[in-house]
PDB file of N, CA and C in Angstrom:
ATOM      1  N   UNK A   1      -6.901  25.476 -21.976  1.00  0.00           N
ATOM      2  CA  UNK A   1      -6.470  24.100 -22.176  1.00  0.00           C
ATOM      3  C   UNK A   1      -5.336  23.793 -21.198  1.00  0.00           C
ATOM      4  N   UNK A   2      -5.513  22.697 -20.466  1.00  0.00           N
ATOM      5  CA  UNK A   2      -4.175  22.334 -19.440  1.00  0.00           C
ATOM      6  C   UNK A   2      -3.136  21.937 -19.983  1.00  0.00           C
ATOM      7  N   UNK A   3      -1.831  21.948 -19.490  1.00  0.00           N
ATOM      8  CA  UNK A   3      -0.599  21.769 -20.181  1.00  0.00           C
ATOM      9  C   UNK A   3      -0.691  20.285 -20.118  1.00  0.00           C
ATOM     10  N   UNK A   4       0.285  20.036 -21.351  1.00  0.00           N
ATOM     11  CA  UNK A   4       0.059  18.345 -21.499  1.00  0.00           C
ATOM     12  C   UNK A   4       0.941  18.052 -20.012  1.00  0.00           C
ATOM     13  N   UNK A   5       0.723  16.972 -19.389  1.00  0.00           N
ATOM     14  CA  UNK A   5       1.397  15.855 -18.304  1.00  0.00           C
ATOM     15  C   UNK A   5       2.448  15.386 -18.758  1.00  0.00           C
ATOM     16  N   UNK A   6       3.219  15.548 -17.917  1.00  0.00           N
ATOM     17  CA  UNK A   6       4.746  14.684 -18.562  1.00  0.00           C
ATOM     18  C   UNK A   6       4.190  13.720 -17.274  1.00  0.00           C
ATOM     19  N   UNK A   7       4.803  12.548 -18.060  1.00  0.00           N
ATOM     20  CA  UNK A   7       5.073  11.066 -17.585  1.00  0.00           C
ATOM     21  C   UNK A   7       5.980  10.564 -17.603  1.00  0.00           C
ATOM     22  N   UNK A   8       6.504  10.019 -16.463  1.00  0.00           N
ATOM     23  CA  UNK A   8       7.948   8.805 -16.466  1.00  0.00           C
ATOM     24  C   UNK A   8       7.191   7.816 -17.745  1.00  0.00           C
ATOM     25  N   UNK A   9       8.285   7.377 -18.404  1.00  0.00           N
ATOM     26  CA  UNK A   9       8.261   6.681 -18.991  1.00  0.00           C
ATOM     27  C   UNK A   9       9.130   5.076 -18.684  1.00  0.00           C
ATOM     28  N   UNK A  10       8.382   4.242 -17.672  1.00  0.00           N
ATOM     29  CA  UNK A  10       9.496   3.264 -17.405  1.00  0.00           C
ATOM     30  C   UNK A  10       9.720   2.711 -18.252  1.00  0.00           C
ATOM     31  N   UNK A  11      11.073   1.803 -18.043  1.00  0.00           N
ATOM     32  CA  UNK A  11      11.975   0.775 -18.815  1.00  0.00           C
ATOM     33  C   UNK A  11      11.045  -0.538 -18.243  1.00  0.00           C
ATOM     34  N   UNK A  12      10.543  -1.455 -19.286  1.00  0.00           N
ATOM     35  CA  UNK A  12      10.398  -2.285 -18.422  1.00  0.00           C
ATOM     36  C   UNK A  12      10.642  -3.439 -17.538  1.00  0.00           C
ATOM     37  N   UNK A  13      12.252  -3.116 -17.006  1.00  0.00           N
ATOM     38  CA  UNK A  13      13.090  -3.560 -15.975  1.00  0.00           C
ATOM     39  C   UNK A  13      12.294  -3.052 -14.743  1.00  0.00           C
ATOM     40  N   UNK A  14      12.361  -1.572 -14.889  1.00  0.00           N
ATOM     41  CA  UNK A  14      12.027  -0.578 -13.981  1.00  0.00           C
ATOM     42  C   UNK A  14      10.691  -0.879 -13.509  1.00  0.00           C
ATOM     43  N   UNK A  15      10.290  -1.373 -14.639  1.00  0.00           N
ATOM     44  CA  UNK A  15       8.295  -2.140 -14.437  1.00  0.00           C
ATOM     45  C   UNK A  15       8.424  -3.275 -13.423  1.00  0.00           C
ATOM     46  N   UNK A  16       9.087  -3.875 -13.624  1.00  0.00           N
ATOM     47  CA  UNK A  16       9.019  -4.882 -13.026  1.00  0.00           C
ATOM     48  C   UNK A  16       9.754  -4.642 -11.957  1.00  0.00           C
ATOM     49  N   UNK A  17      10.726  -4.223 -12.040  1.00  0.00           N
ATOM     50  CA  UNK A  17      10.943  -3.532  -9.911  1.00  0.00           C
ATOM     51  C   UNK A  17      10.072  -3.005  -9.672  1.00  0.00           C
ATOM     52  N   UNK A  18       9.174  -2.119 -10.382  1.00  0.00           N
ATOM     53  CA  UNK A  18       8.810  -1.761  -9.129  1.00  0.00           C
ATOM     54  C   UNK A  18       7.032  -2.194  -8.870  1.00  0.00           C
ATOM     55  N   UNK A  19       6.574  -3.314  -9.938  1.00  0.00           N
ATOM     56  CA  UNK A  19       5.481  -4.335  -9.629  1.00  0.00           C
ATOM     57  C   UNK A  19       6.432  -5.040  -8.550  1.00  0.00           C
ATOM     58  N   UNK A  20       7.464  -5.504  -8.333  1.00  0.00           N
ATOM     59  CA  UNK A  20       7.681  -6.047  -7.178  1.00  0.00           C
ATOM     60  C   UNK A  20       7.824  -5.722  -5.841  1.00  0.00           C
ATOM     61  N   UNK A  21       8.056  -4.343  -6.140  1.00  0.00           N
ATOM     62  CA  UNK A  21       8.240  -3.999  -4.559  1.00  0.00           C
ATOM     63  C   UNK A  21       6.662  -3.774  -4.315  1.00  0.00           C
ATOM     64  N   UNK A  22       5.618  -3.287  -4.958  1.00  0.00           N
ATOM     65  CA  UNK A  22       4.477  -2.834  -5.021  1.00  0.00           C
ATOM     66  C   UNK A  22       3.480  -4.234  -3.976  1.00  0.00           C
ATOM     67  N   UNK A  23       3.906  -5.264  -4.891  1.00  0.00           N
ATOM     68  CA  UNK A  23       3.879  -6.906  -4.529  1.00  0.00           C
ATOM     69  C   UNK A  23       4.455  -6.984  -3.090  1.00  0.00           C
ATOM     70  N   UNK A  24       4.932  -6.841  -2.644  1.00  0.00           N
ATOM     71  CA  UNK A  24       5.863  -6.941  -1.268  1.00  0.00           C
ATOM     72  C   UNK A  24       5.309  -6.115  -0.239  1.00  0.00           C
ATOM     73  N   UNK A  25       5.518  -4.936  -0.521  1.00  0.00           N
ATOM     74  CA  UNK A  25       4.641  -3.727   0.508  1.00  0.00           C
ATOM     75  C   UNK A  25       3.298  -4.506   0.706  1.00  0.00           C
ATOM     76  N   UNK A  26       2.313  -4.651  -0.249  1.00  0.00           N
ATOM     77  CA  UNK A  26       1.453  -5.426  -0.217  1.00  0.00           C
ATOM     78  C   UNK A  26       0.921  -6.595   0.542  1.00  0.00           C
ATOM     79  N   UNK A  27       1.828  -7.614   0.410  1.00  0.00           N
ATOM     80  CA  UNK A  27       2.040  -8.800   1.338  1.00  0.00           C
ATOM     81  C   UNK A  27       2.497  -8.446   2.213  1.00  0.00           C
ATOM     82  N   UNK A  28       3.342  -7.606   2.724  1.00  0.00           N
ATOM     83  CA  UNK A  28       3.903  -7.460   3.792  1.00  0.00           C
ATOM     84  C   UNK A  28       2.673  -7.026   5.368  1.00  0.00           C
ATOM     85  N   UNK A  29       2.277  -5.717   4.316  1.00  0.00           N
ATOM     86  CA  UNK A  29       0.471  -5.035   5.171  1.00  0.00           C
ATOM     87  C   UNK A  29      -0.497  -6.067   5.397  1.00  0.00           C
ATOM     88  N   UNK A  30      -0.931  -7.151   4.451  1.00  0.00           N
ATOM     89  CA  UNK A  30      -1.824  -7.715   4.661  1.00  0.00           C
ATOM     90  C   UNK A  30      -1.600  -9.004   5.660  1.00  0.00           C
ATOM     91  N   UNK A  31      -0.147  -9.100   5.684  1.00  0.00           N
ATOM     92  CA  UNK A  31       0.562 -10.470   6.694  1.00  0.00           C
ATOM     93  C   UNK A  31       0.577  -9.423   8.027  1.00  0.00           C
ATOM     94  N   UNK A  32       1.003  -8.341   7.788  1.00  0.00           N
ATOM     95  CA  UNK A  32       0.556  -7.307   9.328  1.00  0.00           C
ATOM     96  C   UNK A  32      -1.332  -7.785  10.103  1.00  0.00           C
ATOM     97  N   UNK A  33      -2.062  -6.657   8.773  1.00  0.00           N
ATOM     98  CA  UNK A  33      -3.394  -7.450   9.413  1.00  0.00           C
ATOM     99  C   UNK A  33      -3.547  -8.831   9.577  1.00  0.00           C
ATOM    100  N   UNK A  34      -3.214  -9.390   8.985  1.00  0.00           N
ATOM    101  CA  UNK A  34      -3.580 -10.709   9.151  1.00  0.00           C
ATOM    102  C   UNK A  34      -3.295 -11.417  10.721  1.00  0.00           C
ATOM    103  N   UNK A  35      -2.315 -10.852  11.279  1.00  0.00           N
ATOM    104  CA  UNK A  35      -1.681 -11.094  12.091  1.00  0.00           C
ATOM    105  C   UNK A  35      -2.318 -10.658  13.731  1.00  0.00           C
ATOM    106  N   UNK A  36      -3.257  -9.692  13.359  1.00  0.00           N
ATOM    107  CA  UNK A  36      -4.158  -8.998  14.267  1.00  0.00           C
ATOM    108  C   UNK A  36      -5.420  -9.026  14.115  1.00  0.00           C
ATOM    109  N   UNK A  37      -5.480 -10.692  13.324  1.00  0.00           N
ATOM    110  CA  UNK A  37      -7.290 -10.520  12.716  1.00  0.00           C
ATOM    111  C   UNK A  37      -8.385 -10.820  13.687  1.00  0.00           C
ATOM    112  N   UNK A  38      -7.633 -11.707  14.516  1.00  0.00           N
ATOM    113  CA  UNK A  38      -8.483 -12.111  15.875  1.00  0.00           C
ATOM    114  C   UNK A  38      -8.185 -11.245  17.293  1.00  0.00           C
ATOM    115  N   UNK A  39      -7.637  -9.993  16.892  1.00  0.00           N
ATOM    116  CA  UNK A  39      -7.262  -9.389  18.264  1.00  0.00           C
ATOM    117  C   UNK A  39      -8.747  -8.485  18.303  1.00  0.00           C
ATOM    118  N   UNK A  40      -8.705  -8.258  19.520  1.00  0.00           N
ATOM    119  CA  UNK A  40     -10.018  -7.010  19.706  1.00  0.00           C
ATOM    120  C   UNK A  40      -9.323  -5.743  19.862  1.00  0.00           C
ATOM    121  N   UNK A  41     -10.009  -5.012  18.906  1.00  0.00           N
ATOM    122  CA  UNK A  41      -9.295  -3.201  18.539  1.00  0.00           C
ATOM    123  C   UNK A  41      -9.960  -2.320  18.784  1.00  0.00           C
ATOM    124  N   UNK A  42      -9.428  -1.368  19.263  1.00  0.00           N
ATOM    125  CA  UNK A  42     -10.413  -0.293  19.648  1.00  0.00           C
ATOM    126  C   UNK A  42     -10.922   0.208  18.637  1.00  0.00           C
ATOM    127  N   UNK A  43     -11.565   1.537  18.569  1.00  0.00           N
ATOM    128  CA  UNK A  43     -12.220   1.917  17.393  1.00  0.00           C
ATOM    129  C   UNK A  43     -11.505   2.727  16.650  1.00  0.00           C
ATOM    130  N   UNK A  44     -10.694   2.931  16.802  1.00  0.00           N
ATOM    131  CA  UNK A  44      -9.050   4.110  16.326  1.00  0.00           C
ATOM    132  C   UNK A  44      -8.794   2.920  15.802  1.00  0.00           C
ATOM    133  N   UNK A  45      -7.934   2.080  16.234  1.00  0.00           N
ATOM    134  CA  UNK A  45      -7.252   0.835  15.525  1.00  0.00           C
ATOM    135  C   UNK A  45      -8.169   0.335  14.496  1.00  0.00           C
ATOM    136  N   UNK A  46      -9.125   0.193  14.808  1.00  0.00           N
ATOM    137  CA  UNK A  46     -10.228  -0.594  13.610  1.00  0.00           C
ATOM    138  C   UNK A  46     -11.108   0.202  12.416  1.00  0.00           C
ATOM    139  N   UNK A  47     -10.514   1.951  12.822  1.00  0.00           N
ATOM    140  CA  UNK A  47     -10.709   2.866  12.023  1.00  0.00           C
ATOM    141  C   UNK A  47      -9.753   2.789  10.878  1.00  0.00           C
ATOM    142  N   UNK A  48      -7.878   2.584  11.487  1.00  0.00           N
ATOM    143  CA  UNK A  48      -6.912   2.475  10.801  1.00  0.00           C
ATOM    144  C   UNK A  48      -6.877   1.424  10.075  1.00  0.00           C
ATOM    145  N   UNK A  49      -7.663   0.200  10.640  1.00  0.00           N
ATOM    146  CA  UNK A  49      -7.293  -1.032   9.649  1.00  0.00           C
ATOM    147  C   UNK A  49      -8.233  -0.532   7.919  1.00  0.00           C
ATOM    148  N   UNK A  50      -9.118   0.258   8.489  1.00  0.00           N
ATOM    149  CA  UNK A  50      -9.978   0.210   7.321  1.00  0.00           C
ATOM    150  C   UNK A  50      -9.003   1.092   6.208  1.00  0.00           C
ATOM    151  N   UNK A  51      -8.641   2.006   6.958  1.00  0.00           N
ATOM    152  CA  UNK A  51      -7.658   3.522   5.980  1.00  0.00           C
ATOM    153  C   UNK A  51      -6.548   2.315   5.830  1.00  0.00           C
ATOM    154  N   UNK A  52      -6.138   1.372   5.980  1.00  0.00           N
ATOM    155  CA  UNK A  52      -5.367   0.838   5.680  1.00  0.00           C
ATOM    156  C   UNK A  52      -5.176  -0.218   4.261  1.00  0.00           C
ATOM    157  N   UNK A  53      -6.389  -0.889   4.614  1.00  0.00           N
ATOM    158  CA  UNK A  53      -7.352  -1.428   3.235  1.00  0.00           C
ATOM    159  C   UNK A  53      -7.558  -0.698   2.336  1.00  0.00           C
ATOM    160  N   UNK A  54      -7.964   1.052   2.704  1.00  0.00           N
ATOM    161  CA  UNK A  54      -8.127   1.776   1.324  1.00  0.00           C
ATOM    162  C   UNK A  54      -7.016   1.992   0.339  1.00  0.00           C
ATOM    163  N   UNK A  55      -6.184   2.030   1.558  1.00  0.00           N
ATOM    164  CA  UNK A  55      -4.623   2.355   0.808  1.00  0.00           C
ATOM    165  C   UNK A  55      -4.250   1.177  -0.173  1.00  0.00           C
ATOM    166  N   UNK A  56      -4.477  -0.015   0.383  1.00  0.00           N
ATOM    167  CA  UNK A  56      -3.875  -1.149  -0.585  1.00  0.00           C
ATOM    168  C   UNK A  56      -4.698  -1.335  -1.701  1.00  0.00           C
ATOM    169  N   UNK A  57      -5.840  -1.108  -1.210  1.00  0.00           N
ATOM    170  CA  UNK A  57      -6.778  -0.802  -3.134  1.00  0.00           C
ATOM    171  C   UNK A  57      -6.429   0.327  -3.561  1.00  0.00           C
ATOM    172  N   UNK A  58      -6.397   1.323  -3.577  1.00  0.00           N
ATOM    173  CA  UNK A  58      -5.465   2.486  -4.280  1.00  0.00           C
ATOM    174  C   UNK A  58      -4.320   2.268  -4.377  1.00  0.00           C
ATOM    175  N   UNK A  59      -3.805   1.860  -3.761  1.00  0.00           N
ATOM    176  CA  UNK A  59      -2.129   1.395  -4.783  1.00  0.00           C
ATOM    177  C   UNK A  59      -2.744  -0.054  -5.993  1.00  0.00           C
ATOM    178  N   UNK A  60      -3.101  -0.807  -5.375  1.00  0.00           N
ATOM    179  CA  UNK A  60      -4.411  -1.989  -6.595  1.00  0.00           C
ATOM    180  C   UNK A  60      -4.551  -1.122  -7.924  1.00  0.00           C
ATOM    181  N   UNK A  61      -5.148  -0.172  -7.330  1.00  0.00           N
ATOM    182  CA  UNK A  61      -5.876   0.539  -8.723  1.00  0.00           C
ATOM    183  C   UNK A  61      -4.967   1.442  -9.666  1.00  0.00           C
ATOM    184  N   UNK A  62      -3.833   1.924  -9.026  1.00  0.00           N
ATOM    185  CA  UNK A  62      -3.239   2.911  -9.456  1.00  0.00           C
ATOM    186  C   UNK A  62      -2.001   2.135 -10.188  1.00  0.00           C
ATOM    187  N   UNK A  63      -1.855   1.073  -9.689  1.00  0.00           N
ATOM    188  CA  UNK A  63      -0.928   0.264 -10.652  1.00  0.00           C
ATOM    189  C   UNK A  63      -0.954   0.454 -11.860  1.00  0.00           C
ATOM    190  N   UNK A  64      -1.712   0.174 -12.845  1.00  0.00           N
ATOM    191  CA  UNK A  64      -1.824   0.268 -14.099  1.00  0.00           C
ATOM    192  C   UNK A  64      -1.461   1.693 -14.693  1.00  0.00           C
ATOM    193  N   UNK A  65      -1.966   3.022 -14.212  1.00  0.00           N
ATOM    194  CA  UNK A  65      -1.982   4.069 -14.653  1.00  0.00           C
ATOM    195  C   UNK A  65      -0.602   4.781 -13.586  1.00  0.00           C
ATOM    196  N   UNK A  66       0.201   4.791 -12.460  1.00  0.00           N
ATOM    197  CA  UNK A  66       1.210   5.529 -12.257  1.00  0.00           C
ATOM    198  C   UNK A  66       1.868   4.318 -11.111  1.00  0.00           C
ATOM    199  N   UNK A  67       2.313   3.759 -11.812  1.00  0.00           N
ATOM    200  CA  UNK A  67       3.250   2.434 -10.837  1.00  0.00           C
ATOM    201  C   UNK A  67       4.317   3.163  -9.833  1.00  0.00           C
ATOM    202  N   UNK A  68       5.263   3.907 -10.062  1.00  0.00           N
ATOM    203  CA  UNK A  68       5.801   5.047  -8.587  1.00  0.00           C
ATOM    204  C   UNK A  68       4.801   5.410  -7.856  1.00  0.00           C
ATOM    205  N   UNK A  69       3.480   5.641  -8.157  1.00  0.00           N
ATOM    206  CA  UNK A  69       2.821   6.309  -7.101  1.00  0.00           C
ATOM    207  C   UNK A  69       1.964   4.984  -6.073  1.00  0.00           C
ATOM    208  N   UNK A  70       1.828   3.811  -6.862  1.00  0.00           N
ATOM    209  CA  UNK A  70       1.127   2.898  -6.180  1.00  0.00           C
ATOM    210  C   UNK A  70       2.129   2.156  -5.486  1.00  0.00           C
ATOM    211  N   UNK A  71       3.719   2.063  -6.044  1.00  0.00           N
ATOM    212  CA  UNK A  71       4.599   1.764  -4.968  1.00  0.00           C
ATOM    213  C   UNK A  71       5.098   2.289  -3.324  1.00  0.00           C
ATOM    214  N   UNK A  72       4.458   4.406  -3.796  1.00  0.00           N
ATOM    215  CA  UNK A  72       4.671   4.630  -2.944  1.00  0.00           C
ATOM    216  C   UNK A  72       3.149   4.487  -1.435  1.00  0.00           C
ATOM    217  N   UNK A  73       2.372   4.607  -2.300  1.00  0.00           N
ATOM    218  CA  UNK A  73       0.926   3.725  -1.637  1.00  0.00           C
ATOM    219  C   UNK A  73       0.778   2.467  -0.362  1.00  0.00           C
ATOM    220  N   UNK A  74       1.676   1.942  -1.662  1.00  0.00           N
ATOM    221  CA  UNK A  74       1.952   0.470  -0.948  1.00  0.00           C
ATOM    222  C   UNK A  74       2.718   0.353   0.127  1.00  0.00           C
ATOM    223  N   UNK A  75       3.902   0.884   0.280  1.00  0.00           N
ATOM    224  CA  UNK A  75       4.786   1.592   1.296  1.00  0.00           C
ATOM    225  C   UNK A  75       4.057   2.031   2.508  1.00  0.00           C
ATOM    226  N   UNK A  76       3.184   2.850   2.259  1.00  0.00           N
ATOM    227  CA  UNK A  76       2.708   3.276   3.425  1.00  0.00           C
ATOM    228  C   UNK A  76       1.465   2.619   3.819  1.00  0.00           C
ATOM    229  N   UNK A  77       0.313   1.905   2.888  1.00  0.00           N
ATOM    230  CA  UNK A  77       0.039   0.570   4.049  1.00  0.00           C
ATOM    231  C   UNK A  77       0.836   0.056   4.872  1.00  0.00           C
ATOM    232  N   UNK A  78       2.255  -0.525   4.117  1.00  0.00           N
ATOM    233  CA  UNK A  78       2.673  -1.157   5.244  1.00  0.00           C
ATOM    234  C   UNK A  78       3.438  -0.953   6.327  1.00  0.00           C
ATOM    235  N   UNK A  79       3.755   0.343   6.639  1.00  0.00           N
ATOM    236  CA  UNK A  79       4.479   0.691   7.308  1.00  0.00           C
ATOM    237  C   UNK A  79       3.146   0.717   8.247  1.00  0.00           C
ATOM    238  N   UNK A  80       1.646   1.548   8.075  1.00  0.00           N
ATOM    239  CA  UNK A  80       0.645   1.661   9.024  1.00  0.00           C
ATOM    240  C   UNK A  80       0.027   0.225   9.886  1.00  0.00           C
ATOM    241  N   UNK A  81       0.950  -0.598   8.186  1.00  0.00           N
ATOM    242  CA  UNK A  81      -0.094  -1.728   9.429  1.00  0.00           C
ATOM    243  C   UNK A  81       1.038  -2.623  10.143  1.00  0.00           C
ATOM    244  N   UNK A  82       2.339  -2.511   9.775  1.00  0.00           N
ATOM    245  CA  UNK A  82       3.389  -3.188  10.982  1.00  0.00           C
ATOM    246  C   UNK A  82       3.315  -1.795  12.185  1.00  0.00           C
ATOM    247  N   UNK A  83       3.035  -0.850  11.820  1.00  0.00           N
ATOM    248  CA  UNK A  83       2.855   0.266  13.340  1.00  0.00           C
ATOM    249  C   UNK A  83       1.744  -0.275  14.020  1.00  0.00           C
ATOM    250  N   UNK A  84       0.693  -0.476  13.526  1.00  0.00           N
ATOM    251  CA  UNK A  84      -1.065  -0.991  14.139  1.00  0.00           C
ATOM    252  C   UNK A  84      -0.247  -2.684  14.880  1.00  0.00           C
ATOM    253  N   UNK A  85       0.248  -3.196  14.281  1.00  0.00           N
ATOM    254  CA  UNK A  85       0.670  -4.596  14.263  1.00  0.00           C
ATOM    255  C   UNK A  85       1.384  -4.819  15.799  1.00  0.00           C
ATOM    256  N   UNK A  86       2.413  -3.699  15.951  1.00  0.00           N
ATOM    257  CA  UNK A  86       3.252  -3.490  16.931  1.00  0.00           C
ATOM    258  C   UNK A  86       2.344  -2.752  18.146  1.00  0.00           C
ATOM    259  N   UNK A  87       1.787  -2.160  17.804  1.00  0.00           N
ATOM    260  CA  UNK A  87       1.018  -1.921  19.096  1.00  0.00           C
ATOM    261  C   UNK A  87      -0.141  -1.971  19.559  1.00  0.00           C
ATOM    262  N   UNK A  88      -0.881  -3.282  19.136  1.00  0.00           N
ATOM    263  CA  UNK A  88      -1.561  -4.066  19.468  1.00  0.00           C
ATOM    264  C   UNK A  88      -0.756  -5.654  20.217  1.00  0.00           C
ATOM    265  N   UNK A  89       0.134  -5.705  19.706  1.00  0.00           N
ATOM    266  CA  UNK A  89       0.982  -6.732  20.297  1.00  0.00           C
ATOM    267  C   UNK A  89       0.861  -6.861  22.164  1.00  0.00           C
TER     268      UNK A  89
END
């Protein structure tokens, strides 16, 4: 039998920081792509936009069940897609 899982237990202050930053990372990645929707990408870049999309539905999905982990999700869409963003520029 596996050991039970300990879980953070947020406050839900803590819920709601961190649905907001979750919210933000979010908008932030998709105002990145968005921003490069009409550029022509190579196939690396247009490989990343996709791993980039996966990421923001897995932080999507993971919201409900581990909100730190879909914040930290979210984070790194957007850091991949202001990097993709910047050097496509």
């Amino acid at each position: 039998m596996p050991p039970p899982q300990l879980v953070d237990i947020e406050t839900p202050e803590k819920q709601r920081q961190l649905n907001a930053a979750v919210d933000q990372s979010l908008s932030h990645a998709q105002a990145s792509l968005a921003g490069i929707a009409n550029r022509t990408l190579t196939k690396d870049q247009q490989g990343l936009v996709e791993q980039i999309r996966n990421i923001m539905q897995q932080a999507e999905a993971s919201r409900s069940s581990d909100l730190p982990g879909a914040k930290s999700l979210a984070e790194r869409a957007e850091v991949l897609a202001k990097d993709l963003a910047a050097s496509v520029r």
